[in-house]
Protein backbone atom coordinates (compact mmCIF):
# COMPACT_ATOMS: atom_id res chain seq x y z
CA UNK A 1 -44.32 33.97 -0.32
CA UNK A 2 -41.58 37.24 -0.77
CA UNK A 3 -40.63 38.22 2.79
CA UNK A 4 -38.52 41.40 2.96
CA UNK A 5 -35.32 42.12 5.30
CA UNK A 6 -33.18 45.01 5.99
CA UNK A 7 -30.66 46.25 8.09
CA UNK A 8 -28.94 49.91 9.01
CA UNK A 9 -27.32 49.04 12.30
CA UNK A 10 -23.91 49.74 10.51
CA UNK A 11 -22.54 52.09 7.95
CA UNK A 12 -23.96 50.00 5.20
CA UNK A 13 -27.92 49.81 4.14
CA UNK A 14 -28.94 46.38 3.13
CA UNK A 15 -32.05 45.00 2.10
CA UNK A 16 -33.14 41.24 0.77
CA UNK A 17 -36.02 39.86 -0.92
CA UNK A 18 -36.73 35.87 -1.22
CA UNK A 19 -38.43 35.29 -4.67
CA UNK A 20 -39.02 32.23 -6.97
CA UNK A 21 -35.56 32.15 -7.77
CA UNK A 22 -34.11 32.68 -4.17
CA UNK A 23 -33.14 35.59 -2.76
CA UNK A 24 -32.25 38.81 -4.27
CA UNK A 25 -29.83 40.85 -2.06
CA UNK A 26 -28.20 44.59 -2.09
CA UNK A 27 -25.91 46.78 -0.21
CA UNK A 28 -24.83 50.09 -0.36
CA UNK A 29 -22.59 52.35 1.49
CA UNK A 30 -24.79 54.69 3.50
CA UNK A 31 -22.99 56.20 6.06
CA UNK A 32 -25.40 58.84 7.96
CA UNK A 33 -27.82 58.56 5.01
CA UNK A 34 -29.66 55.40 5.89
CA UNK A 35 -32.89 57.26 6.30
CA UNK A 36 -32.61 59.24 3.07
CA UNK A 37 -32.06 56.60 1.26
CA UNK A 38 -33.82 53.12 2.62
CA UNK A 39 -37.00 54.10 0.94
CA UNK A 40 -35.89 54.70 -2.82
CA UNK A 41 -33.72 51.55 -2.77
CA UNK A 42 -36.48 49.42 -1.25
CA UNK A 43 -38.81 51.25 -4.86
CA UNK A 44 -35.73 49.85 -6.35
CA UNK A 45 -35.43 46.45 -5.23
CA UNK A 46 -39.00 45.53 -5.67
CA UNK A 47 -38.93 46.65 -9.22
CA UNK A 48 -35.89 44.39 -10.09
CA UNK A 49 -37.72 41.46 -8.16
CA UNK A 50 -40.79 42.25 -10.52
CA UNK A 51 -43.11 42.72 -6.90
CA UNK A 52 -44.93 45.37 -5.03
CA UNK A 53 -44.98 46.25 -1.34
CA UNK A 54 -48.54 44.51 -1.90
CA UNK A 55 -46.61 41.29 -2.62
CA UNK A 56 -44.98 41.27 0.48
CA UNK A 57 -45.72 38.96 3.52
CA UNK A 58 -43.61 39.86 6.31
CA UNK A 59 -40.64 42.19 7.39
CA UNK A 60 -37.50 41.42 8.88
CA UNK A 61 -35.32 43.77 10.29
CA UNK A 62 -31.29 43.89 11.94
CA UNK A 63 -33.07 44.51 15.62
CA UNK A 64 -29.35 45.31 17.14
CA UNK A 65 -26.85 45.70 18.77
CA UNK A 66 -25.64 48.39 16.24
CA UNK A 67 -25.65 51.94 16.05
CA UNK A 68 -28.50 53.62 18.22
CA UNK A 69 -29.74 55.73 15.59
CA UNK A 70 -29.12 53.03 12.24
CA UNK A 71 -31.11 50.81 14.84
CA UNK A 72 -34.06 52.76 15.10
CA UNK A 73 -33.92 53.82 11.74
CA UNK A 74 -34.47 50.07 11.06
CA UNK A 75 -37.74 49.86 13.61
CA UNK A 76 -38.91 52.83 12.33
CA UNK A 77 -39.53 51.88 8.90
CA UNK A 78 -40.05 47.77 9.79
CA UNK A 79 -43.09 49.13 11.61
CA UNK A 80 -44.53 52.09 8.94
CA UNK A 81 -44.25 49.78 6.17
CA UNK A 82 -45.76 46.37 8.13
CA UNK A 83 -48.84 48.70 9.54
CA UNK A 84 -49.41 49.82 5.86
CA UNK A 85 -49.85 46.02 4.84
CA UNK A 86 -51.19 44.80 8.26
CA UNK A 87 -48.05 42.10 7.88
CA UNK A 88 -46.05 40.52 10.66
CA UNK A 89 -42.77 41.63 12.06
CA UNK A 90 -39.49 39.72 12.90
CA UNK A 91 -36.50 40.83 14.54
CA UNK A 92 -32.87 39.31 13.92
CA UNK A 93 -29.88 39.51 16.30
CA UNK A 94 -27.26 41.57 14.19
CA UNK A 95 -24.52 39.17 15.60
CA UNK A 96 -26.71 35.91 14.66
CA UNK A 97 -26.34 37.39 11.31
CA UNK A 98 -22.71 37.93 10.80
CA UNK A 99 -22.18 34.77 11.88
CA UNK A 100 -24.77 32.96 9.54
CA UNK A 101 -22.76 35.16 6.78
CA UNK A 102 -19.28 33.66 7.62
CA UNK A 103 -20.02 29.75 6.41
CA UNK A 104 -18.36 28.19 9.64
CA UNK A 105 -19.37 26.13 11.73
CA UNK A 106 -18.18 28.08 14.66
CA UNK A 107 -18.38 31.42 15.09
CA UNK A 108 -17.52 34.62 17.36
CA UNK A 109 -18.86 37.73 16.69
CA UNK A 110 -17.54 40.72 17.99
CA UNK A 111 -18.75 44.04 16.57
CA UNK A 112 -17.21 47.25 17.29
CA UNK A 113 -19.59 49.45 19.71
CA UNK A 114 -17.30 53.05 19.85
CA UNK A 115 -16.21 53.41 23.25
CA UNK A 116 -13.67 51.47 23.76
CA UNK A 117 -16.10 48.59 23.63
CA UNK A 118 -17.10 45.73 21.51
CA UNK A 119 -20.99 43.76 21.08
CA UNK A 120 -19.78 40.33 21.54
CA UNK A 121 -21.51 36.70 21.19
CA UNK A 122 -20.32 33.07 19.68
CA UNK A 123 -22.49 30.50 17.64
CA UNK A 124 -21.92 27.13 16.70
CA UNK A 125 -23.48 25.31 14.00
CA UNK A 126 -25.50 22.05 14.53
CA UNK A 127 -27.60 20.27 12.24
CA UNK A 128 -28.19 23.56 10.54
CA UNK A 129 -29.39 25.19 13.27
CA UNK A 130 -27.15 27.89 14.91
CA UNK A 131 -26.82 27.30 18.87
CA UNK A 132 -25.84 30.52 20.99
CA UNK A 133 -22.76 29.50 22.81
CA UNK A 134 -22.10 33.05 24.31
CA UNK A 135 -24.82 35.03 24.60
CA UNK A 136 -24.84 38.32 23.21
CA UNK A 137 -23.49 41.10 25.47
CA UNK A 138 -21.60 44.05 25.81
CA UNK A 139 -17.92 44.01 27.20
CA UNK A 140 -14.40 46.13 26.84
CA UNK A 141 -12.11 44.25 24.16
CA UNK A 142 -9.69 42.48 26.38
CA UNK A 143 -12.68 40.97 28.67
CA UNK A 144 -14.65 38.91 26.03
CA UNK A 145 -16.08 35.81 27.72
CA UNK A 146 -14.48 33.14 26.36
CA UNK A 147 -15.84 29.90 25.03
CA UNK A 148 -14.55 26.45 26.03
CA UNK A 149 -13.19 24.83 22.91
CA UNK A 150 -11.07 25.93 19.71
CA UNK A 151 -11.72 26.20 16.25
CA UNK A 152 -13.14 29.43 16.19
CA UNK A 153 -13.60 32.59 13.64
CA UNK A 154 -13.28 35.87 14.59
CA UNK A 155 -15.73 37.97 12.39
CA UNK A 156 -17.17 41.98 12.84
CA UNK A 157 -15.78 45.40 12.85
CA UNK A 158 -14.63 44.96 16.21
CA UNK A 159 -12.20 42.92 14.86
CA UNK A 160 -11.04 45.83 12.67
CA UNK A 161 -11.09 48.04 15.21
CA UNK A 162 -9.51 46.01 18.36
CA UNK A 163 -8.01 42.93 16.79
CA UNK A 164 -4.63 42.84 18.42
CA UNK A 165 -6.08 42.93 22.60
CA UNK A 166 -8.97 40.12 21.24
CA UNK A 167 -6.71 37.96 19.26
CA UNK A 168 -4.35 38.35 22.39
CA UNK A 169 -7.61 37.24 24.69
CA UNK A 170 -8.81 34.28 22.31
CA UNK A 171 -5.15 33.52 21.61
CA UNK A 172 -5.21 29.45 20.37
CA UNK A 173 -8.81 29.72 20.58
CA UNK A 174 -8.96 31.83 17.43
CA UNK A 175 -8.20 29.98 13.80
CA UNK A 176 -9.04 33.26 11.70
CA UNK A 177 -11.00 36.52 11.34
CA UNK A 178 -12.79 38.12 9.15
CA UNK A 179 -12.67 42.28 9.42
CA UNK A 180 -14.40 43.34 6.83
CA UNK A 181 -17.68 41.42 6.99
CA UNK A 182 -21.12 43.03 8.08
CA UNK A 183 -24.65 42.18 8.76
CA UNK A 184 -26.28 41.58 5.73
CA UNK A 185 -30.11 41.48 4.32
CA UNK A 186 -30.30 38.52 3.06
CA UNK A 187 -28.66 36.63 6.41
CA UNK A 188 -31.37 38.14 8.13
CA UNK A 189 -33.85 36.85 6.03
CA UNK A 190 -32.28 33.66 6.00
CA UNK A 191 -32.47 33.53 9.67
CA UNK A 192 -36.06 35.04 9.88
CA UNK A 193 -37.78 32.66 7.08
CA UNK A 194 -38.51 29.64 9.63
CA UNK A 195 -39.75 31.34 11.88
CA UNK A 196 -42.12 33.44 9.72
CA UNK A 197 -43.13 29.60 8.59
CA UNK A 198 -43.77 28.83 11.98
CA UNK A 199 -45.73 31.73 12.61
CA UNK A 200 -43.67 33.94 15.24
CA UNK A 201 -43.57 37.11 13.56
CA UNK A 202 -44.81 39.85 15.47
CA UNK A 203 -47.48 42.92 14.97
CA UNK A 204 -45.75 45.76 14.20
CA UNK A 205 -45.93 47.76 17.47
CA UNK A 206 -44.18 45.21 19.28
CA UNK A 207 -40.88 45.29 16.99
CA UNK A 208 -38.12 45.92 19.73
CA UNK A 209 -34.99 46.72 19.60
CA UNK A 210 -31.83 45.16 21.27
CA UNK A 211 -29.42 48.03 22.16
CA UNK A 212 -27.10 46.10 24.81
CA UNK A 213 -26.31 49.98 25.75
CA UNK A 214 -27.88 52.82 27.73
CA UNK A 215 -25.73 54.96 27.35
CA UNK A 216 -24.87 56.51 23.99
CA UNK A 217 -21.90 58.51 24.71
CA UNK A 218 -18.49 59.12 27.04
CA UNK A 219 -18.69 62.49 29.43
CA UNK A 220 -15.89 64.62 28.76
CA UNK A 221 -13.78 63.02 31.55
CA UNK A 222 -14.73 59.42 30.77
CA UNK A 223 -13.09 59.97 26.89
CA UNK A 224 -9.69 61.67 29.03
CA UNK A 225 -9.54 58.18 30.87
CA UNK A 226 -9.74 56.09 28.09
């Protein structure tokens, strides 16, 4: 059964569709025009996958941490197009997905969250099945919790945009990164398909959102201190 993802908690749009022959993924550079454009590459997608919006069964979405407005972006259309089709919702962790998208076994994910700040969380592989070693929070670059063994890749913006203070804090912890990597579609999906099988997708009006974050920006005196 074709399940659809997609994700605009980043600067990128993605979307994913499994099919007979596995899943079809794309991803374009967005930057504020996630909302302008999600709809006319979903038209797009479907075509090339030879479906309809009729065909599909569920919808997974990128439910955060990200950027406030990509997130909601993402609910926002989850929920219109899943009430149109009376289909179930699933939410993915943004982080789960970078990490299922790096091929490790272990993995820590640290994305950058403006503000001197970075969305942080670390996953190890076992038996297939990702385990969250760190749960996901929010914390200032040089105070990432740190796990208890080595071996581990760094992946996420925040890597790009803090790398020297968290390779300093990980130090022999860390045997890599990877800057440029994002969440993608088809990680999402990848992560949502057992547990549409297992029947945990949600109705539409409970899609939430995992912001980490209240507060959206520095006051003028908060950005002088930093």
């Amino acid at each position: 059964m074709p399940y659809l993802a997609l994700d605009t908690s980043t600067e990128y749009l993605s979307l994913a569709i499994n099919t007979a022959r596995g899943i079809v993924a794309r991803d374009w550079p967005a930057e504020q025009k996630h909302a302008e454009m999600i709809l006319p590459a979903l038209a797009t997608l479907l075509q090339e996958c030879q479906l309809s919006m009729k065909d599909i069964e569920g919808v997974a979405f990128g439910n955060g941490p990200g950027s406030f407005t990509g997130l909601r972006i993402a609910a926002g259309i989850t929920q219109g197009l899943a009430f149109a089709r009376n289909i179930p919702v699933l939410g993915v962790s943004t982080l789960a997905a970078l990490a299922e998208g790096c091929h490790a076994r272990q993995v820590y994910v640290c994305l950058d969250a403006r503000m001197n700040q970075v969305y942080c969380a670390a996953y190890r592989k076992e038996a297939d099945v990702w385990q969250t070693i760190i749960e996901p929070c929010l914390s200032d670059p040089d105070s990432i919790p740190l796990p208890d063994d080595n071996n581990w890749l760094g992946t996420g913006s925040g890597f790009a945009a803090y790398g020297e203070t968290l390779k300093q804090r990980l130090g022999t912890q860390l045997n890599g990164t990877n800057t440029e990597h994002f969440p993608h579609a088809k990680d999402i999906l990848t992560l949502a398909l057992p547990g549409f099988a297992a029947g945990k997708g949600s109705p539409a009006a409970q899609a939430e959102l995992v912001y980490l974050r209240n507060k959206v920006a520095l006051k003028t005196h908060e950005r002088i201190k930093k």
